[in-house]
N, C-alpha and C. Protein backbone atom coordinates (compact mmCIF):
# COMPACT_ATOMS: atom_id res chain seq x y z
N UNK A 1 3.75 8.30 20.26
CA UNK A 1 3.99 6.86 20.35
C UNK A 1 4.45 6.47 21.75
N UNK A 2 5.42 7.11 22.60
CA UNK A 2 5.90 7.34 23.65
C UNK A 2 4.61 7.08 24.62
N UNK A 3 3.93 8.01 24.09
CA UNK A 3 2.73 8.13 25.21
C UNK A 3 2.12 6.83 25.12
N UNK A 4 1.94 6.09 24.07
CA UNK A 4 0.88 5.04 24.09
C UNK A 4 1.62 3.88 24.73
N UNK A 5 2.65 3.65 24.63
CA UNK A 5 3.72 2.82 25.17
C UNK A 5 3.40 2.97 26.89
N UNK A 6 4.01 4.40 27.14
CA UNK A 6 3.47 4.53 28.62
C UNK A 6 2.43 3.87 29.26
N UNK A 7 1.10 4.62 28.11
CA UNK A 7 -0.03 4.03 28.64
C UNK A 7 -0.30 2.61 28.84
N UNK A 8 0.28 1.99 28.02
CA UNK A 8 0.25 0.49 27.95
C UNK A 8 0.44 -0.55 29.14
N UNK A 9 1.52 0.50 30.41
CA UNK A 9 2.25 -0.25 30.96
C UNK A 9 3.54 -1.33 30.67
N UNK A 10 4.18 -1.71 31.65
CA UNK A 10 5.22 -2.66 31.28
C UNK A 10 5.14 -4.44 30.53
N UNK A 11 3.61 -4.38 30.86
CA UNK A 11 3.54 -5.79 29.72
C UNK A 11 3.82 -5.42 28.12
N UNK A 12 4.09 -4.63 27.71
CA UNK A 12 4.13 -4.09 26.64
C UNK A 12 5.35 -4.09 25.93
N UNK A 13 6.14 -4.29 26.93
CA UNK A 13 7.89 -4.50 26.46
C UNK A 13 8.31 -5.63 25.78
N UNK A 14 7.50 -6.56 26.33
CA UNK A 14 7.91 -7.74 25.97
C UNK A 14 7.37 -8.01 24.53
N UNK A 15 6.08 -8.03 24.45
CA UNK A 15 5.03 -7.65 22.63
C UNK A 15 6.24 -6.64 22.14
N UNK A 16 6.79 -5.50 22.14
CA UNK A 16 7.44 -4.58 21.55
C UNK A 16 8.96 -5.48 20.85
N UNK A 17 9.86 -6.25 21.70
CA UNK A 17 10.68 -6.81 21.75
C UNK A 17 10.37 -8.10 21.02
N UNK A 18 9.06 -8.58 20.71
CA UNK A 18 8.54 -9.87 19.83
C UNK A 18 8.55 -9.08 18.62
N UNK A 19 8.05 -8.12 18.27
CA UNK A 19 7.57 -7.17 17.14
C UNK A 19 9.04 -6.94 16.58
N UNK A 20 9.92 -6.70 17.08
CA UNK A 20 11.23 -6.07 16.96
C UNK A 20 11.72 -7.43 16.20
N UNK A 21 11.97 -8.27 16.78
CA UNK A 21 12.65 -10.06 16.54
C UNK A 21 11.34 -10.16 15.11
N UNK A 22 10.17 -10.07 15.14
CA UNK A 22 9.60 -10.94 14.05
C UNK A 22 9.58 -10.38 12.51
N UNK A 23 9.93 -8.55 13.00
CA UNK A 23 9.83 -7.59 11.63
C UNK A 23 11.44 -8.29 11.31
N UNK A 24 12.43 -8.73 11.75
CA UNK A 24 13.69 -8.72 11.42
C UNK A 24 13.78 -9.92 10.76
N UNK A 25 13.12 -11.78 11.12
CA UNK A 25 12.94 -12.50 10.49
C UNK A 25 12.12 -12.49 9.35
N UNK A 26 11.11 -11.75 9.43
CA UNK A 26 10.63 -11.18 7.98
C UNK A 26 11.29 -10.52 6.66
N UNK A 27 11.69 -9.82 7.08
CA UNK A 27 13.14 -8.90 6.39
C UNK A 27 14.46 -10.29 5.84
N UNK A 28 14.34 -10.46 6.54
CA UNK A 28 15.49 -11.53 6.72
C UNK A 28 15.39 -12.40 5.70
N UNK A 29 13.97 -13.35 5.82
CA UNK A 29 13.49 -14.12 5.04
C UNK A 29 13.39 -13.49 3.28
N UNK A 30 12.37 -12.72 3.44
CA UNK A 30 12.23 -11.89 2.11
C UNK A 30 13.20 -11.92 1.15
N UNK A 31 14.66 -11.47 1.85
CA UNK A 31 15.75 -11.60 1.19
C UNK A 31 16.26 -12.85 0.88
N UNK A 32 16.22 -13.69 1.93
CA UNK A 32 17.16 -15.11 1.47
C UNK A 32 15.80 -15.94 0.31
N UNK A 33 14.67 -16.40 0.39
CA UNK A 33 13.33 -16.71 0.32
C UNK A 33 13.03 -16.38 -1.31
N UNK A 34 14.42 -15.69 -2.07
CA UNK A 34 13.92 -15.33 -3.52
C UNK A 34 14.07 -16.63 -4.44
N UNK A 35 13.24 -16.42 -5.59
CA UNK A 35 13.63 -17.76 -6.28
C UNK A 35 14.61 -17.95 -7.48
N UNK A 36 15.11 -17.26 -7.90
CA UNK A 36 16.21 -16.40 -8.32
C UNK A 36 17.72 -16.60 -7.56
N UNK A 37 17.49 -16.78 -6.32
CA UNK A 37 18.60 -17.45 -5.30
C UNK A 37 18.27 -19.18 -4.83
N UNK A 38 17.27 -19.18 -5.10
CA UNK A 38 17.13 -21.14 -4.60
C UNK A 38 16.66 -21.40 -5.45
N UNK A 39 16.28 -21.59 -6.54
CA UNK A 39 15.92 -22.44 -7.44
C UNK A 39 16.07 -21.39 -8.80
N UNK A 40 17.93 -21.42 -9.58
CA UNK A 40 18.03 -20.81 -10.74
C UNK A 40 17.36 -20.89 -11.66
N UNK A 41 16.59 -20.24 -12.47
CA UNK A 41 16.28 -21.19 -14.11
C UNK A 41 17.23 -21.34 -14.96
N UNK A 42 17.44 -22.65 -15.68
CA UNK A 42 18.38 -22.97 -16.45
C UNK A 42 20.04 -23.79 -16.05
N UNK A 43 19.79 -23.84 -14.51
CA UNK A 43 21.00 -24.50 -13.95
C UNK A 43 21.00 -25.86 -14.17
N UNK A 44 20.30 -26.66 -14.22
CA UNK A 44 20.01 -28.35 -14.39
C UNK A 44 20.56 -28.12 -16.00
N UNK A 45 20.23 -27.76 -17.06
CA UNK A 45 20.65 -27.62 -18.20
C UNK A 45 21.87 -27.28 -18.48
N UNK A 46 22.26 -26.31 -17.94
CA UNK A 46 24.04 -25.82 -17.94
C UNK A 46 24.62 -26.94 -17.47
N UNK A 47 24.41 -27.52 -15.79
CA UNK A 47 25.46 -28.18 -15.34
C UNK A 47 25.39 -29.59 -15.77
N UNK A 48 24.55 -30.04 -16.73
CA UNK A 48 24.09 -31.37 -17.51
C UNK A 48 25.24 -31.19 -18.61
N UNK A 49 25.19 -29.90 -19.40
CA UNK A 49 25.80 -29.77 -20.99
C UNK A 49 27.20 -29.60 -20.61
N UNK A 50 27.73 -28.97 -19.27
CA UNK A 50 29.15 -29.17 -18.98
C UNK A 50 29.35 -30.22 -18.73
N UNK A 51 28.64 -31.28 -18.10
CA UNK A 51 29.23 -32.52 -17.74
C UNK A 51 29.12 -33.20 -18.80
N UNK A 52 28.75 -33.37 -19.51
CA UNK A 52 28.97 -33.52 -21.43
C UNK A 52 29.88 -33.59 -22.21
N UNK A 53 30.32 -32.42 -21.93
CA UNK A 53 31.04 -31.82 -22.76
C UNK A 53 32.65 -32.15 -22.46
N UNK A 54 32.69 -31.80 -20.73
CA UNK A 54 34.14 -32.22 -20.27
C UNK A 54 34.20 -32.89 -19.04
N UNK A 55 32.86 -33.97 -18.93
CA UNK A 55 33.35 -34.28 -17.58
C UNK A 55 32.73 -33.39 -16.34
N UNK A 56 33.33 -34.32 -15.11
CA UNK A 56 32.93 -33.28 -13.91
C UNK A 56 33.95 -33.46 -13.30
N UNK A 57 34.39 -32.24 -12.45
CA UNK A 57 35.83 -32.23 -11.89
C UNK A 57 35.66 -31.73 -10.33
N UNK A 58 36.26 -32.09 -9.25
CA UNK A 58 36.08 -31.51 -8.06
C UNK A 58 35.47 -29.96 -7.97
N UNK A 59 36.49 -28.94 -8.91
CA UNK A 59 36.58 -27.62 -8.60
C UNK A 59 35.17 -27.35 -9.86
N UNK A 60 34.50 -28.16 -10.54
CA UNK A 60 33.10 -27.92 -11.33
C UNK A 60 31.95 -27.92 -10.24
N UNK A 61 32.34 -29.41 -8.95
CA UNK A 61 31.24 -29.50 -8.42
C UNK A 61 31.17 -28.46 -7.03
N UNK A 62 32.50 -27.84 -6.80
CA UNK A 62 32.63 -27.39 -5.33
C UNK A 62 31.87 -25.59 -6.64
N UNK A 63 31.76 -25.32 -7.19
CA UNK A 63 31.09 -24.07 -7.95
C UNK A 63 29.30 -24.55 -7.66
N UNK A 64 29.22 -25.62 -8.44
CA UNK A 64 27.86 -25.69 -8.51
C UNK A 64 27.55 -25.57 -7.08
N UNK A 65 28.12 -26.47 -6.33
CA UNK A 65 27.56 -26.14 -4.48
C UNK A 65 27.32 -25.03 -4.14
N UNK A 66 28.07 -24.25 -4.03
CA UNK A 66 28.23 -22.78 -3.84
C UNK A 66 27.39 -22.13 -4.43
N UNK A 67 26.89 -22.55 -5.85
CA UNK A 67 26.35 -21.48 -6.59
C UNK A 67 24.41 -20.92 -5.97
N UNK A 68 23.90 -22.21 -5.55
CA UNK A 68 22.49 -22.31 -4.98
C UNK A 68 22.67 -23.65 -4.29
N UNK A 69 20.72 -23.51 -3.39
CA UNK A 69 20.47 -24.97 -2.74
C UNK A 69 20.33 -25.40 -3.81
N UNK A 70 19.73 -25.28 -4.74
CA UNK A 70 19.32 -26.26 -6.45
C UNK A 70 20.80 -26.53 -6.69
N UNK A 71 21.66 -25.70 -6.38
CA UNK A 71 23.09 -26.26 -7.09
C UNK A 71 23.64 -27.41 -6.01
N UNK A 72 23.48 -27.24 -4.78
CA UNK A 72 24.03 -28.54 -3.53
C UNK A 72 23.40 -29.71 -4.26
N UNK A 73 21.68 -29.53 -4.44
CA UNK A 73 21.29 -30.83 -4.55
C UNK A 73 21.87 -31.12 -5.63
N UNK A 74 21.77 -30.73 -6.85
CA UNK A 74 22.60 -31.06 -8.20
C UNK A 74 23.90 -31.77 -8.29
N UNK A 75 24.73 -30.89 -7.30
CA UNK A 75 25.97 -31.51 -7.19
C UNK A 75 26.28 -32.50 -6.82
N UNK A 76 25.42 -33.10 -5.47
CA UNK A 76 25.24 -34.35 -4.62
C UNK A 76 24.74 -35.45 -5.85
N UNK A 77 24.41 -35.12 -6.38
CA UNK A 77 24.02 -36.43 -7.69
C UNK A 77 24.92 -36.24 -9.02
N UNK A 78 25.19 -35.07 -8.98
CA UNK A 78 26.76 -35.59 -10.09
C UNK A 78 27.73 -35.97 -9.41
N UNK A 79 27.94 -36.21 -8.47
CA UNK A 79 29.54 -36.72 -7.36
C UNK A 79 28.87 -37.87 -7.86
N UNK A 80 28.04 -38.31 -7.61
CA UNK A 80 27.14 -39.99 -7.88
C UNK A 80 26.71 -40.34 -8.83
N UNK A 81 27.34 -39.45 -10.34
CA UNK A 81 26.64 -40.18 -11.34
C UNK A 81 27.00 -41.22 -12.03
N UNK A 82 28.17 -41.73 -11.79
CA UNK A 82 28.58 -42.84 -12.03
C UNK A 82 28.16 -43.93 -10.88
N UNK A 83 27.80 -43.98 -10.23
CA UNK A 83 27.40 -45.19 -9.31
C UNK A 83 25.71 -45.60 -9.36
N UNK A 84 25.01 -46.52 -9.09
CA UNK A 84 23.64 -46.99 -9.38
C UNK A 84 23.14 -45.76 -8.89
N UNK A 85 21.67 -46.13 -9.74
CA UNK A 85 20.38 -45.19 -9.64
C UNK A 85 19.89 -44.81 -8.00
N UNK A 86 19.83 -45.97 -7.56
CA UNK A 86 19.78 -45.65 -6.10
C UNK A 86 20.67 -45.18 -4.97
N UNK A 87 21.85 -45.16 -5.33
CA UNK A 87 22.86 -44.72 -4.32
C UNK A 87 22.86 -43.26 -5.28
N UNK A 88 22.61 -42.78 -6.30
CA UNK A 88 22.38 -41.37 -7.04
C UNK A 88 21.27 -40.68 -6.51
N UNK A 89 20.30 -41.55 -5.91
CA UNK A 89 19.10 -41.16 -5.40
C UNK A 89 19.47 -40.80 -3.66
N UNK A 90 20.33 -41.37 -3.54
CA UNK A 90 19.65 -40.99 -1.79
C UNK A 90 21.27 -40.44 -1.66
N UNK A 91 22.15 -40.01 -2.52
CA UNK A 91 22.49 -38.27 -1.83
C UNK A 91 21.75 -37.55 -2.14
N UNK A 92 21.06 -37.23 -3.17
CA UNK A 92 20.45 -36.19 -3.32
C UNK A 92 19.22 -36.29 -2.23
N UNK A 93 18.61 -37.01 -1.57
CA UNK A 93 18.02 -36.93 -0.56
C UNK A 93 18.13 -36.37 0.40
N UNK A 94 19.95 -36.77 0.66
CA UNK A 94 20.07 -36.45 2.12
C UNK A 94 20.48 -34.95 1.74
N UNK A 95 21.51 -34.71 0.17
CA UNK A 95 21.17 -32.79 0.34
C UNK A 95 19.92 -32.74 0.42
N UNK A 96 18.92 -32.74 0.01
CA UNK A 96 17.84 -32.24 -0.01
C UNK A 96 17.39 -32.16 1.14
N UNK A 97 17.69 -32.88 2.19
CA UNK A 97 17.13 -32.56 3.40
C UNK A 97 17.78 -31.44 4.35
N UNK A 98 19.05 -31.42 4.09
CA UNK A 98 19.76 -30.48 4.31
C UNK A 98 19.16 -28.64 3.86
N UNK A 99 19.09 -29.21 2.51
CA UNK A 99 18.54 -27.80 2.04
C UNK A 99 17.42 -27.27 2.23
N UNK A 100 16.74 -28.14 2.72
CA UNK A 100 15.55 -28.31 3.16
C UNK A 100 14.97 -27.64 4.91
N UNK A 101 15.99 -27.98 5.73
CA UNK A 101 16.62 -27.00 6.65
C UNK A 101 16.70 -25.86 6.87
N UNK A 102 17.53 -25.62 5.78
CA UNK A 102 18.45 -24.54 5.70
C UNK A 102 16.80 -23.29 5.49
N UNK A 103 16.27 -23.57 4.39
CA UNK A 103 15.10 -22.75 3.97
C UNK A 103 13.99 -22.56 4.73
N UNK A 104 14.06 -23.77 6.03
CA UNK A 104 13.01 -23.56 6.63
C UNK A 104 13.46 -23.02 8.23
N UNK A 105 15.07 -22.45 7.96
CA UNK A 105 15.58 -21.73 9.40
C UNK A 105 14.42 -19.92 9.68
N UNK A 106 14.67 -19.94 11.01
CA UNK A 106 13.80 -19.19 11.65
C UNK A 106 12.20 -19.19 11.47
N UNK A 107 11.43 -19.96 10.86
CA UNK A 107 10.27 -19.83 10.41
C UNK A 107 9.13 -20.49 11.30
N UNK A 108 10.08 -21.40 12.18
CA UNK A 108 9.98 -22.15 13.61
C UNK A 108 9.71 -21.17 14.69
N UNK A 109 10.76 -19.75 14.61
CA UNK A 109 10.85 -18.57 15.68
C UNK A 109 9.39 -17.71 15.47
N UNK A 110 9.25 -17.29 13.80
CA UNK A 110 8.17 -16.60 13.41
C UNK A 110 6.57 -17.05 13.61
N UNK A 111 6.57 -18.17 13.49
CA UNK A 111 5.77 -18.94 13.90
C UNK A 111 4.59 -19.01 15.56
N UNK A 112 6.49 -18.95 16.34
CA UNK A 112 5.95 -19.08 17.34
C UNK A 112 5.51 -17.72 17.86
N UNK A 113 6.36 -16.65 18.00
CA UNK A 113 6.11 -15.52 17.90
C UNK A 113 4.37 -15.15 17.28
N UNK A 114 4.23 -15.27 16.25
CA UNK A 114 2.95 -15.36 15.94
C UNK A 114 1.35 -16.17 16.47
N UNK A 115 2.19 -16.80 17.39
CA UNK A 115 1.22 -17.86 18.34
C UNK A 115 1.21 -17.18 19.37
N UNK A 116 2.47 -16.57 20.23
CA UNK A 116 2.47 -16.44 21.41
C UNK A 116 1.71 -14.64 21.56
N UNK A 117 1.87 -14.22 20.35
CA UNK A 117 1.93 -12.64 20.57
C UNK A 117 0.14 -12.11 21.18
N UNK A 118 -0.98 -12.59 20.94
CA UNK A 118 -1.68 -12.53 21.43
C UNK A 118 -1.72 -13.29 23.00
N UNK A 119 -1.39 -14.61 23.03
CA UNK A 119 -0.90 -14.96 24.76
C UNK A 119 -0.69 -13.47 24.90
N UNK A 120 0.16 -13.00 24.86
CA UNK A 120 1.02 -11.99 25.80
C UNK A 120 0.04 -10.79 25.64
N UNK A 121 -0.29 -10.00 25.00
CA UNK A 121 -1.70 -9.22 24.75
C UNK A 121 -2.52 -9.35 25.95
N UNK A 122 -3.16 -11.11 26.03
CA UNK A 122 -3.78 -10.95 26.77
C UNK A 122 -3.40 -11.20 28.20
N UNK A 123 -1.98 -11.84 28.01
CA UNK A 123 -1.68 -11.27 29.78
C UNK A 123 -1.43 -9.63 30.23
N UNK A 124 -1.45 -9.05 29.11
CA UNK A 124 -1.03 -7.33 29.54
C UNK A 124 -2.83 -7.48 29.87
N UNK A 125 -3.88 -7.97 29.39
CA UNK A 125 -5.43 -7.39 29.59
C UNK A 125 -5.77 -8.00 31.08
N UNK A 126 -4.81 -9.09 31.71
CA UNK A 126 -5.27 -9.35 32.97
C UNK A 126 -4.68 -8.71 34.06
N UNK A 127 -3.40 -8.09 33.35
CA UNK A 127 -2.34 -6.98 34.25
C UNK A 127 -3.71 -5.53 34.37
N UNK A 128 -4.04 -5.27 33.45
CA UNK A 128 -4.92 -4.19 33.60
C UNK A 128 -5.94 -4.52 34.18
N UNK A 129 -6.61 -5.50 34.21
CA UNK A 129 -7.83 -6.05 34.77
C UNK A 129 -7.51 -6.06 36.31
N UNK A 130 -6.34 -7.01 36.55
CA UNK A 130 -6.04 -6.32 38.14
C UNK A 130 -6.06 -5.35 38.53
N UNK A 131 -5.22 -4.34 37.87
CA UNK A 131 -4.85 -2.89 38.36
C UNK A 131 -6.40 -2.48 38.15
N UNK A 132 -7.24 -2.29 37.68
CA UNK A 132 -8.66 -1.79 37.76
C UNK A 132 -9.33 -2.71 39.38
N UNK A 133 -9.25 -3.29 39.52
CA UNK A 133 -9.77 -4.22 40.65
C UNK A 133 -9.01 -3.47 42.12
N UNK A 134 -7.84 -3.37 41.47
CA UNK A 134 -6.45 -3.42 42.62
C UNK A 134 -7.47 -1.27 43.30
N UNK A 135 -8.18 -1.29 42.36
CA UNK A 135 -8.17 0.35 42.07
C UNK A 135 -9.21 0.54 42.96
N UNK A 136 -10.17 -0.38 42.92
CA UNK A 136 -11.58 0.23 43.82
C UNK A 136 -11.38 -0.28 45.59
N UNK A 137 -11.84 0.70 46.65
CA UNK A 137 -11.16 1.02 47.59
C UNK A 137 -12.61 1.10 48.56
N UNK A 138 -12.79 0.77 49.51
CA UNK A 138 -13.86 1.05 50.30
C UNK A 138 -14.30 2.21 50.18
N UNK A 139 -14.08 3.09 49.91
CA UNK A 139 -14.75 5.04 50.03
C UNK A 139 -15.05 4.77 48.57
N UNK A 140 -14.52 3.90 47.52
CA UNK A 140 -14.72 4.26 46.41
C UNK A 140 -13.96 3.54 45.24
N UNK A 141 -14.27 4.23 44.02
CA UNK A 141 -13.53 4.27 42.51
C UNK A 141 -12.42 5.35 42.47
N UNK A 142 -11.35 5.08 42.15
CA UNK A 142 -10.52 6.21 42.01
C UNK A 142 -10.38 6.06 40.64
N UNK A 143 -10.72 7.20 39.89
CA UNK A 143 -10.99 7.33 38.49
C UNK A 143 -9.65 7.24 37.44
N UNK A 144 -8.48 7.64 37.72
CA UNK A 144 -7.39 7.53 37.58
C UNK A 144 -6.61 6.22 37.22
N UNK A 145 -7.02 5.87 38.06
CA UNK A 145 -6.39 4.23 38.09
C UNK A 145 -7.07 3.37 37.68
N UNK A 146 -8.45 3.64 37.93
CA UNK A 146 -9.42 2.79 36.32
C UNK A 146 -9.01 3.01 35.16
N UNK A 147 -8.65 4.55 34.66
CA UNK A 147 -8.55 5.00 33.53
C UNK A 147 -7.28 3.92 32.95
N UNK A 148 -6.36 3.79 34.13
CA UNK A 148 -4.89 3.43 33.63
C UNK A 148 -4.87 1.96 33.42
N UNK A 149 -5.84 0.85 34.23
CA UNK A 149 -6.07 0.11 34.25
C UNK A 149 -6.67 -0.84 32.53
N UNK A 150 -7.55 0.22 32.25
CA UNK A 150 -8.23 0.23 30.87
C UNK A 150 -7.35 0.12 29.86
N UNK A 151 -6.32 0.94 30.09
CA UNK A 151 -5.56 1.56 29.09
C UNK A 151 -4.57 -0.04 28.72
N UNK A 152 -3.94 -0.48 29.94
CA UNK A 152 -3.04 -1.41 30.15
C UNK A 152 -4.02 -2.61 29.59
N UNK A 153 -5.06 -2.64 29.46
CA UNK A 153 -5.79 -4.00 29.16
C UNK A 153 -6.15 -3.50 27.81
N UNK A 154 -6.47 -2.93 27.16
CA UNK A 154 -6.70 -2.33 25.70
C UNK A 154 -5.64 -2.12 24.75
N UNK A 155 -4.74 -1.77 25.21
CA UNK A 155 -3.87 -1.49 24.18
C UNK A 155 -2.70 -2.16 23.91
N UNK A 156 -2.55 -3.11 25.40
CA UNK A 156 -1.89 -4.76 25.11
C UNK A 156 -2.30 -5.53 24.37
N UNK A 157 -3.80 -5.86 24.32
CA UNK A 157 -4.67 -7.01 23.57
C UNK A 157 -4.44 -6.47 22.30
N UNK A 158 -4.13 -5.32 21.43
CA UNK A 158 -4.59 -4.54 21.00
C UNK A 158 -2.98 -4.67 19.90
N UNK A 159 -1.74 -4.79 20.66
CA UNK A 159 -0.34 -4.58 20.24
C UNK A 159 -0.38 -6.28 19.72
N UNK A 160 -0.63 -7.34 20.99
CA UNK A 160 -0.88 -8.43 20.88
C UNK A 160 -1.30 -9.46 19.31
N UNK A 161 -2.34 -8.07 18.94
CA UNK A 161 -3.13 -8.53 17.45
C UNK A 161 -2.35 -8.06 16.32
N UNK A 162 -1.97 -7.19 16.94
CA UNK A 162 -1.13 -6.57 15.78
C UNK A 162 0.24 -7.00 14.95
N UNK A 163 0.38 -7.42 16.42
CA UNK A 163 2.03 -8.20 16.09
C UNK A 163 1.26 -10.10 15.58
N UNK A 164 0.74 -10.57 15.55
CA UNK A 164 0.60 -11.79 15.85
C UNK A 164 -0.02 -11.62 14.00
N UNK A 165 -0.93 -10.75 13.39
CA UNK A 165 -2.13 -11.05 12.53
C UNK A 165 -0.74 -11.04 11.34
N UNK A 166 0.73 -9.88 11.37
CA UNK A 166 0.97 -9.67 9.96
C UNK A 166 2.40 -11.00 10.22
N UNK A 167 2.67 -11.59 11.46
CA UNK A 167 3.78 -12.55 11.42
C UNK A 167 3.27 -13.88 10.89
N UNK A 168 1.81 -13.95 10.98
CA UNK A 168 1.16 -15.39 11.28
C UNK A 168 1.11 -15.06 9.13
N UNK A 169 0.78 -14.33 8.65
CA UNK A 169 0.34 -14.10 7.19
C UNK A 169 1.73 -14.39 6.67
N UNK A 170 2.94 -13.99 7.29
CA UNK A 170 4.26 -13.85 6.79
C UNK A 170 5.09 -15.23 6.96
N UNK A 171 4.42 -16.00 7.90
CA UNK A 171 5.03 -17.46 8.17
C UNK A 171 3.97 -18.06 7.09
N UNK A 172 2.88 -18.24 7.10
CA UNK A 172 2.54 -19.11 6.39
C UNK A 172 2.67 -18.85 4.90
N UNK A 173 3.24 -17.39 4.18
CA UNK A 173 3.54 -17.06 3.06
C UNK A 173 5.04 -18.13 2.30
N UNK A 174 5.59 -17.39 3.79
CA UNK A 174 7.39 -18.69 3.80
C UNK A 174 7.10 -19.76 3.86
N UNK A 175 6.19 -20.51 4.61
CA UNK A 175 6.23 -22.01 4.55
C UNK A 175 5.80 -22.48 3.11
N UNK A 176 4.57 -21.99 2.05
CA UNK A 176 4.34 -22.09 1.12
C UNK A 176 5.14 -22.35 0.16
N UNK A 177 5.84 -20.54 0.23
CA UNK A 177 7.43 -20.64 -0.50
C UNK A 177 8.36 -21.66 -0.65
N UNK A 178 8.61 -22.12 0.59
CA UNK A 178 9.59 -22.97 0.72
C UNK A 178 8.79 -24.59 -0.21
N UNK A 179 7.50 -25.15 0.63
CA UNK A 179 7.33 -25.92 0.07
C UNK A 179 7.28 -25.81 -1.34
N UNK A 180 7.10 -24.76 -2.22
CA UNK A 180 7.25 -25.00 -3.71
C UNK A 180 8.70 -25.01 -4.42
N UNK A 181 9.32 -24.43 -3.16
CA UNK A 181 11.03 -24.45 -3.71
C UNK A 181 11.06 -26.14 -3.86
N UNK A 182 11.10 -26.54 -2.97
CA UNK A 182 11.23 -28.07 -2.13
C UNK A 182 10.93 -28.98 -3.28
N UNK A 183 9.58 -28.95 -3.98
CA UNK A 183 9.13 -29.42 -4.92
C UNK A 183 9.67 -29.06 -6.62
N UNK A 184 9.88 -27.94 -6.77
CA UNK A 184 10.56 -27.67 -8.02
C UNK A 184 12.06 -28.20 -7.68
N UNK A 185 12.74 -28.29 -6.54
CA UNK A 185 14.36 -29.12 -6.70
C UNK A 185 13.95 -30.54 -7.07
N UNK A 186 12.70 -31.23 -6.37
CA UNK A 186 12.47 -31.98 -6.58
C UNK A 186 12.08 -33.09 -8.07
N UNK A 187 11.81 -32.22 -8.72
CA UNK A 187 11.71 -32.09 -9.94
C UNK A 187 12.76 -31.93 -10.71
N UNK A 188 13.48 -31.22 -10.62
CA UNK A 188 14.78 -30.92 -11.03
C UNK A 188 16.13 -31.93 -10.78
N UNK A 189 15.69 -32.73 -9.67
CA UNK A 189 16.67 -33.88 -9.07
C UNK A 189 16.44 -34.83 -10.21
N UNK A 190 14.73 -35.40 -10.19
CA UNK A 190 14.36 -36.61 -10.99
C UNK A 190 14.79 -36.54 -12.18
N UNK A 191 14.76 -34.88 -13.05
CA UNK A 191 15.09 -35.03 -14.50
C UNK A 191 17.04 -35.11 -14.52
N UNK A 192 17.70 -34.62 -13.23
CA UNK A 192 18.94 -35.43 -13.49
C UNK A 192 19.38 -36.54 -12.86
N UNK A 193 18.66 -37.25 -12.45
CA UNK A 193 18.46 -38.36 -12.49
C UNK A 193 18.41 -39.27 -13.80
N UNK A 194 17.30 -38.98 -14.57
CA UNK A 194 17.05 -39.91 -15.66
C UNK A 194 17.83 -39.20 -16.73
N UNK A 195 18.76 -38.04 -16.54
CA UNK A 195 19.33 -37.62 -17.68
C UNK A 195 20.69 -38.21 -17.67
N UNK A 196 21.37 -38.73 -16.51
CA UNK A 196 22.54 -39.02 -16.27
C UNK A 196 22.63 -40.63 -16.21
N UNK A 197 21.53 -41.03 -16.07
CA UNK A 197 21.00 -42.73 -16.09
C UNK A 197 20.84 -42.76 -17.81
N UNK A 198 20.91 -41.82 -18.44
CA UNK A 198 20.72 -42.50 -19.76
C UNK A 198 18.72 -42.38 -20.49
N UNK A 199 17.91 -42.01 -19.15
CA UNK A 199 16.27 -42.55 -19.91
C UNK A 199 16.25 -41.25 -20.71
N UNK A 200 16.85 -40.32 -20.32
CA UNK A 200 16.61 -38.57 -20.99
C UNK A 200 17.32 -38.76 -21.94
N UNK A 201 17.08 -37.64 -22.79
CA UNK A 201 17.68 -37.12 -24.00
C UNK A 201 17.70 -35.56 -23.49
């Protein structure tokens, strides 16, 4: 591996050091990105039948916050369920935009990373393309320094694809994700909405 690195030349550090940053937001994501952690099943139902049953109390809603983003937005509309439909409606907006944020942190970095990683590929293929140019000499080709030249333009373009093909599959997997989180809170807002307005049963 050592060796191929070598061969690569020093444009190669930088692709290595993108690869390093984008496997870690991947990882990263994977973990926070479950749906099991942002969108519970059965939480809109629990925190409906407690507020039922006894009310809602500071230390009920500072739990639900804590508990998920489905629980922030939730909570932001039971602090408001006594006040009109529309002032019930636009906290849960503004959590929602919040949470909304929150799910779509680093995916901006992965993204770009995944845009730029071929750029950089192919500036390692014009670093080699020089050094092959830089190589031929009035008496001649010096075979050596073509060879190395090749190497530096091949196996940059080459790291370039590599890093760019599985970040670009892995961002647009998360953005998906997220948008269906986004939409199931969304869903989940409206039915406590009309459950706390009275239209639900």
């Amino acid at each position: 591996m050592f060796s191929i690195i070598e061969a690569a030349g020093w444009p190669i550090w930088p692709l290595l050091f993108a690869s390093v940053i984008a496997v870690a937001l991947i990882i990263e994501r994977t973990a926070a990105l479950r749906r099991s952690k942002i969108v519970p099943a059965g939480l809109l139902q629990s925190a409906v039948a407690e507020y039922r049953q006894s009310g809602i109390s500071d230390v009920q809603l500072a739990r639900l916050e804590t508990h998920s983003p489905l629980g922030r937005v939730l909570a932001a509309g039971m602090r408001n369920a006594k006040s009109s439909r529309e002032i019930m409606k636009e906290s849960i907006e503004e959590a929602g935009r919040g949470v909304a944020h929150e799910l779509e942190r680093f995916l901006t970095t992965l993204g770009t990373i995944a845009t730029i990683a071929p750029l950089m590929g192919l500036f390692g293929t014009i670093v080699g393309m020089i050094e092959i140019f830089g190589a031929s000499t009035a008496t001649g080709n010096n075979p050596q320094a073509l060879a190395h030249g090749i190497s530096v333009a091949l196996y940059n373009t080459g790291f370039g694809l590599i890093i760019a093909i599985p970040a670009m599959i892995f961002y647009r997997h998360f953005r998906a994700q997220v948008d269906g989180f986004l939409v199931d809170m969304e869903q989940e807002a409206v039915k406590l909405v009309e459950l706390m307005q009275g239209e639900r049963k």
